[in-house]
Protein backbone atom coordinates (compact mmCIF):
# COMPACT_ATOMS: atom_id res chain seq x y z
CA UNK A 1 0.00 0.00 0.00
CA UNK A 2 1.55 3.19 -0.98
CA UNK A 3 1.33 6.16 1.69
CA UNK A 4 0.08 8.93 0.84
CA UNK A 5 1.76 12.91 2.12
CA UNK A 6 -0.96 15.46 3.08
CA UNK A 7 0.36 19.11 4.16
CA UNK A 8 -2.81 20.68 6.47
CA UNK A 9 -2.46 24.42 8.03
CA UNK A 10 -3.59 25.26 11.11
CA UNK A 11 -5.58 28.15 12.62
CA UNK A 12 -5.35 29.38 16.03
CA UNK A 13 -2.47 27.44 16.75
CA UNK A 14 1.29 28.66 17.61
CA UNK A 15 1.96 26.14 14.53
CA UNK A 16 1.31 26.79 11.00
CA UNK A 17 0.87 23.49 9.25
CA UNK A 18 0.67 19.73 10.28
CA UNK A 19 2.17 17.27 7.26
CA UNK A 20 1.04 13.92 7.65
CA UNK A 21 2.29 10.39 5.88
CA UNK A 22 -0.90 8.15 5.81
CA UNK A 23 -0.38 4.07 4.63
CA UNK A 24 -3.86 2.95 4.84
CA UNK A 25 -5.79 3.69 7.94
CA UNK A 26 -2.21 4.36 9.60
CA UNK A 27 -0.44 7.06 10.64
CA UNK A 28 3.31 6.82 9.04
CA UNK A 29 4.51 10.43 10.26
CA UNK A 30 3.50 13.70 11.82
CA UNK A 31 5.27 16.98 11.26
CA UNK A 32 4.20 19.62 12.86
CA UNK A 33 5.94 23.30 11.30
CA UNK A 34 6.00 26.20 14.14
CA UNK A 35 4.44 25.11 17.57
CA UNK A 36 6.13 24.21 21.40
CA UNK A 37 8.75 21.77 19.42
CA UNK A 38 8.80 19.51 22.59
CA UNK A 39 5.29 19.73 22.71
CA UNK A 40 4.63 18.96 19.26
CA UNK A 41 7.35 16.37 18.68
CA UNK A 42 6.07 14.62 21.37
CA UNK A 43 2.39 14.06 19.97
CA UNK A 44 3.62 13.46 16.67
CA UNK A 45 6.12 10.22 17.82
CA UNK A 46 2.67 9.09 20.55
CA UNK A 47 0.35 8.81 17.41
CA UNK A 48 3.36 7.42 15.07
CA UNK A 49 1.79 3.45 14.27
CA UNK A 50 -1.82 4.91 14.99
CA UNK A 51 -4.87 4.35 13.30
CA UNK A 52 -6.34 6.83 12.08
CA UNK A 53 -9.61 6.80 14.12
CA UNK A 54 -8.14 5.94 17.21
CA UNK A 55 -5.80 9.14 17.07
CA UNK A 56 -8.75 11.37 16.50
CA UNK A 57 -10.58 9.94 19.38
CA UNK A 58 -7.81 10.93 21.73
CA UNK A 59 -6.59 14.45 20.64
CA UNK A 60 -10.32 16.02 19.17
CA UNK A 61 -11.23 18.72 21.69
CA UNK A 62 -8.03 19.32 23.43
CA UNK A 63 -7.64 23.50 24.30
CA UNK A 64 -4.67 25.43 24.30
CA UNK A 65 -4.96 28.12 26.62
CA UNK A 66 -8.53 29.20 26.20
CA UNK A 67 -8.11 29.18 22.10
CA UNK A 68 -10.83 26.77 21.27
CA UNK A 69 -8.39 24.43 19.74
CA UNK A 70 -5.11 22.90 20.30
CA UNK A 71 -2.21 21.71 17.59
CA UNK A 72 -3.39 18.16 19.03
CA UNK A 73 -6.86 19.76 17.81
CA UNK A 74 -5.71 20.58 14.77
CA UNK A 75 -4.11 17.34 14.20
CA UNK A 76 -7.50 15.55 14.94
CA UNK A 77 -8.93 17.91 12.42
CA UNK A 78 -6.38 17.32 9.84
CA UNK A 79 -6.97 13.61 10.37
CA UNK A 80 -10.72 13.96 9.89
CA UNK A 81 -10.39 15.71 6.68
CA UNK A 82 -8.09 12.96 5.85
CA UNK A 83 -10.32 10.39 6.80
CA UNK A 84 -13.46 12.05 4.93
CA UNK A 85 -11.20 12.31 1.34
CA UNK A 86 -11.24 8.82 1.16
């Protein structure tokens, strides 16, 4: 199965964009570009082997401070819009 590169960008987030590798159902690799790099490396290397679904589940809702969103939010987001393409 080939995996597939997706480049999403973000709003209300200290990050501007979230790339994504997708093989499947599965998330490959997570990117975040701007963000807390500690923060954001972190999530990206927790949903690394993920399904899809699963990551969504965990990271949809999360705030940031009072913004209404999160980049965990925004990856959950990105991932839904992912999900819905195919």
């Amino acid at each position: 199965m080939a995996t597939k590169s997706n480049i999403f960008y973000t709003s209300g987030t200290c990050s501007q964009a979230i790339l994504t590798e997708i093989e499947g159902d599965t998330i490959v690799r997570v990117q975040f570009v701007g963000g807390c790099s500690g923060n954001t490396q972190g999530v990206a290397a927790l949903v690394a082997g993920m399904k899809i679904s699963d990551a969504i589940q965990k990271l949809k809702g999360i705030d940031c401070a009072g913004r209404g969103t999160s980049c965990p939010d925004q990856l959950a987001k990105a991932l839904e819009k992912i999900s819905n393409e195919k």
